[in-house]
C-alpha atoms as a PDB file:
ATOM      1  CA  UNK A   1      68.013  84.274  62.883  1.00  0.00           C
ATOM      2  CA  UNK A   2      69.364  85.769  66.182  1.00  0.00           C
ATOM      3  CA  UNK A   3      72.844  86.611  66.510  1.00  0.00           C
ATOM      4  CA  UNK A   4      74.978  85.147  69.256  1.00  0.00           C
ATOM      5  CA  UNK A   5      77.196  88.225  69.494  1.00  0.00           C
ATOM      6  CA  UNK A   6      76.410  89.256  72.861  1.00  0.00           C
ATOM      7  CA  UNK A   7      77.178  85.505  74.056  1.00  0.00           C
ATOM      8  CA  UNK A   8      80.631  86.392  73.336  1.00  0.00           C
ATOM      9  CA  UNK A   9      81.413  89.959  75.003  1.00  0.00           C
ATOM     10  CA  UNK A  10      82.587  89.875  78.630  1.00  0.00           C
ATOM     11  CA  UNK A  11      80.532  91.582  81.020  1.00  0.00           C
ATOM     12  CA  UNK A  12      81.446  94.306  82.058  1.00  0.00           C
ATOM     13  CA  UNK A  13      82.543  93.258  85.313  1.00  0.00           C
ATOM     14  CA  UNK A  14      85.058  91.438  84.033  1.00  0.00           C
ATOM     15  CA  UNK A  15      87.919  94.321  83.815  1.00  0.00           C
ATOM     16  CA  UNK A  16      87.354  94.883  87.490  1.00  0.00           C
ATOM     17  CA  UNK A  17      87.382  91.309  88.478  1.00  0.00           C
ATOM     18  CA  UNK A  18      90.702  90.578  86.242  1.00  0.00           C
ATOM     19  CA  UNK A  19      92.423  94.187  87.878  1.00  0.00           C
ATOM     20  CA  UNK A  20      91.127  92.741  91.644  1.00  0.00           C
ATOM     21  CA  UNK A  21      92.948  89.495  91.078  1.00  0.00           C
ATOM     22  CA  UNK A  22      96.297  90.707  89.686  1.00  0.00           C
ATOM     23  CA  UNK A  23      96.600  93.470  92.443  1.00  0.00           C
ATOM     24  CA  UNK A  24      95.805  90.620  95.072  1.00  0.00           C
ATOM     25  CA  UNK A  25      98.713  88.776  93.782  1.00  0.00           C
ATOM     26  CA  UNK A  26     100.939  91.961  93.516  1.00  0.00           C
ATOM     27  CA  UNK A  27     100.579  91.784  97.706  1.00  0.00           C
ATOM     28  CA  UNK A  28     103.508  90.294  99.597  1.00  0.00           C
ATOM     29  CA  UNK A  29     104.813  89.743 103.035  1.00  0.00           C
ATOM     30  CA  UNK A  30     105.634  93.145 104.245  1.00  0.00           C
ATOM     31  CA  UNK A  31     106.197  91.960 107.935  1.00  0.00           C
ATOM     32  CA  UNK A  32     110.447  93.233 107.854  1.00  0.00           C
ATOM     33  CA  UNK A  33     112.194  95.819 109.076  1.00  0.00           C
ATOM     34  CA  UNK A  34     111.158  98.352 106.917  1.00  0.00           C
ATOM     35  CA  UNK A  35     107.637  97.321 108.006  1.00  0.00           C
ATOM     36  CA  UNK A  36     107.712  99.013 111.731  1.00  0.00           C
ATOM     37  CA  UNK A  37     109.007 102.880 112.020  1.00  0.00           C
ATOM     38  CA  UNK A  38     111.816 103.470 113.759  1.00  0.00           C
ATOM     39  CA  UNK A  39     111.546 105.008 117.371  1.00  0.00           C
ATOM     40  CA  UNK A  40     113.373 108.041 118.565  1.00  0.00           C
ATOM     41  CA  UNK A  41     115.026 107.434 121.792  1.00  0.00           C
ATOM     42  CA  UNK A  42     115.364 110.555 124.012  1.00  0.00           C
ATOM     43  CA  UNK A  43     118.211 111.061 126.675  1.00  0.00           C
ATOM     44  CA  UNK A  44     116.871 111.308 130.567  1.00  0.00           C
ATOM     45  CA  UNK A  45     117.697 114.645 130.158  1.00  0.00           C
ATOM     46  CA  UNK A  46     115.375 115.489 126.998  1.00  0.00           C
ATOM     47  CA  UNK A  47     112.366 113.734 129.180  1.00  0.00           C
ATOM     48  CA  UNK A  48     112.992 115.523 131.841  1.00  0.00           C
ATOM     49  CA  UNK A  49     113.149 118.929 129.951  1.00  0.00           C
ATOM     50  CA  UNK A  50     110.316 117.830 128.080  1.00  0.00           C
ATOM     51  CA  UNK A  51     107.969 116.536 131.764  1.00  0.00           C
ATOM     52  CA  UNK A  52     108.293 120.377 133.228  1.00  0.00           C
ATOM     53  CA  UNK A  53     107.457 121.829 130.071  1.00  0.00           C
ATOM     54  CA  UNK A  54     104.103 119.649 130.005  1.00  0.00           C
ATOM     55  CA  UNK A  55     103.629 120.128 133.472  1.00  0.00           C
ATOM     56  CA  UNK A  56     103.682 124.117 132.588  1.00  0.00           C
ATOM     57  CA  UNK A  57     100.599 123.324 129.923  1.00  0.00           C
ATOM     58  CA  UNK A  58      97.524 124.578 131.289  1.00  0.00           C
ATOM     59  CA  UNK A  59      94.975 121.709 131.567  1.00  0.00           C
ATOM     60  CA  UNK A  60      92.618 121.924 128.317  1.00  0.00           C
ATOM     61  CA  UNK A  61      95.787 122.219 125.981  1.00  0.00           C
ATOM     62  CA  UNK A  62      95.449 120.416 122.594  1.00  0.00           C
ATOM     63  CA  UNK A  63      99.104 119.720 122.871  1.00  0.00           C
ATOM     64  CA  UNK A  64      98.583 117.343 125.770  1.00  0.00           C
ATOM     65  CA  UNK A  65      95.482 115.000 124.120  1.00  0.00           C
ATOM     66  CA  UNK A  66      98.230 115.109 121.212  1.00  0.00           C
ATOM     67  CA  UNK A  67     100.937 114.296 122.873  1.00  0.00           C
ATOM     68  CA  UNK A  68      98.565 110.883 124.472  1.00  0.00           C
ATOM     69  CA  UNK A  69      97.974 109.748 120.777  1.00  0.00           C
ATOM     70  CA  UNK A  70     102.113 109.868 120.127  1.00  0.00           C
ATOM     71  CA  UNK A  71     102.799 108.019 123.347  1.00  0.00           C
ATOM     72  CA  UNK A  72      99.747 105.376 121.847  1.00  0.00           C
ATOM     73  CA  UNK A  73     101.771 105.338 118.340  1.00  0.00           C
ATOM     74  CA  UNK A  74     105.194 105.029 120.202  1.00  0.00           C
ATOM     75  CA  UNK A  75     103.960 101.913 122.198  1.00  0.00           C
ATOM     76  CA  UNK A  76     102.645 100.243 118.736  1.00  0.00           C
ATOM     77  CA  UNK A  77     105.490 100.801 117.414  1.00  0.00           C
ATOM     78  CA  UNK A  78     107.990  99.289 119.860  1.00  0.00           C
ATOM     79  CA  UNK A  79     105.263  96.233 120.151  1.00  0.00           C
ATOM     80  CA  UNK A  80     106.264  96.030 115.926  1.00  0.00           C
ATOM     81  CA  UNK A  81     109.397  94.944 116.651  1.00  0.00           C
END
């Protein structure tokens, strides 16, 4: 006579299908404050300062493709709010 013990183990999937489930009801509504990073606000001054100093960059510097991605992150993060 066969045994039916293998009828009766999980597969082992199972762990990883149980773990998915309880993590996807761990996730919550994370759309508050604390959700969008605050955003520095610079005097007229600072920009200024900051526009002749750029302007001195020669035009290949790294610094200036850098600072285009920060002005990208600054706009998504004022559209956050």
């Amino acid at each position: 006579m066969k045994s039916n013990a293998r009828c009766w183990t999980p597969p082992a999937a199972a762990p990883l299908i149980v773990m998915l489930w309880l993590s996807a009801c761990a996730m919550g509504d994370f759309d508050g404050p604390a959700a969008c990073p605050p955003v520095v606000k610079y005097t007229k001054v600072d920009q200024l300062r900051a526009a002749i100093e750029v302007e001195a960059l020669p035009e290949d510097a790294v610094v200036l493709r850098m600072l285009s991605d920060y002005a990208v992150l600054r706009d998504q993060s004022e559209a956050c709010r």
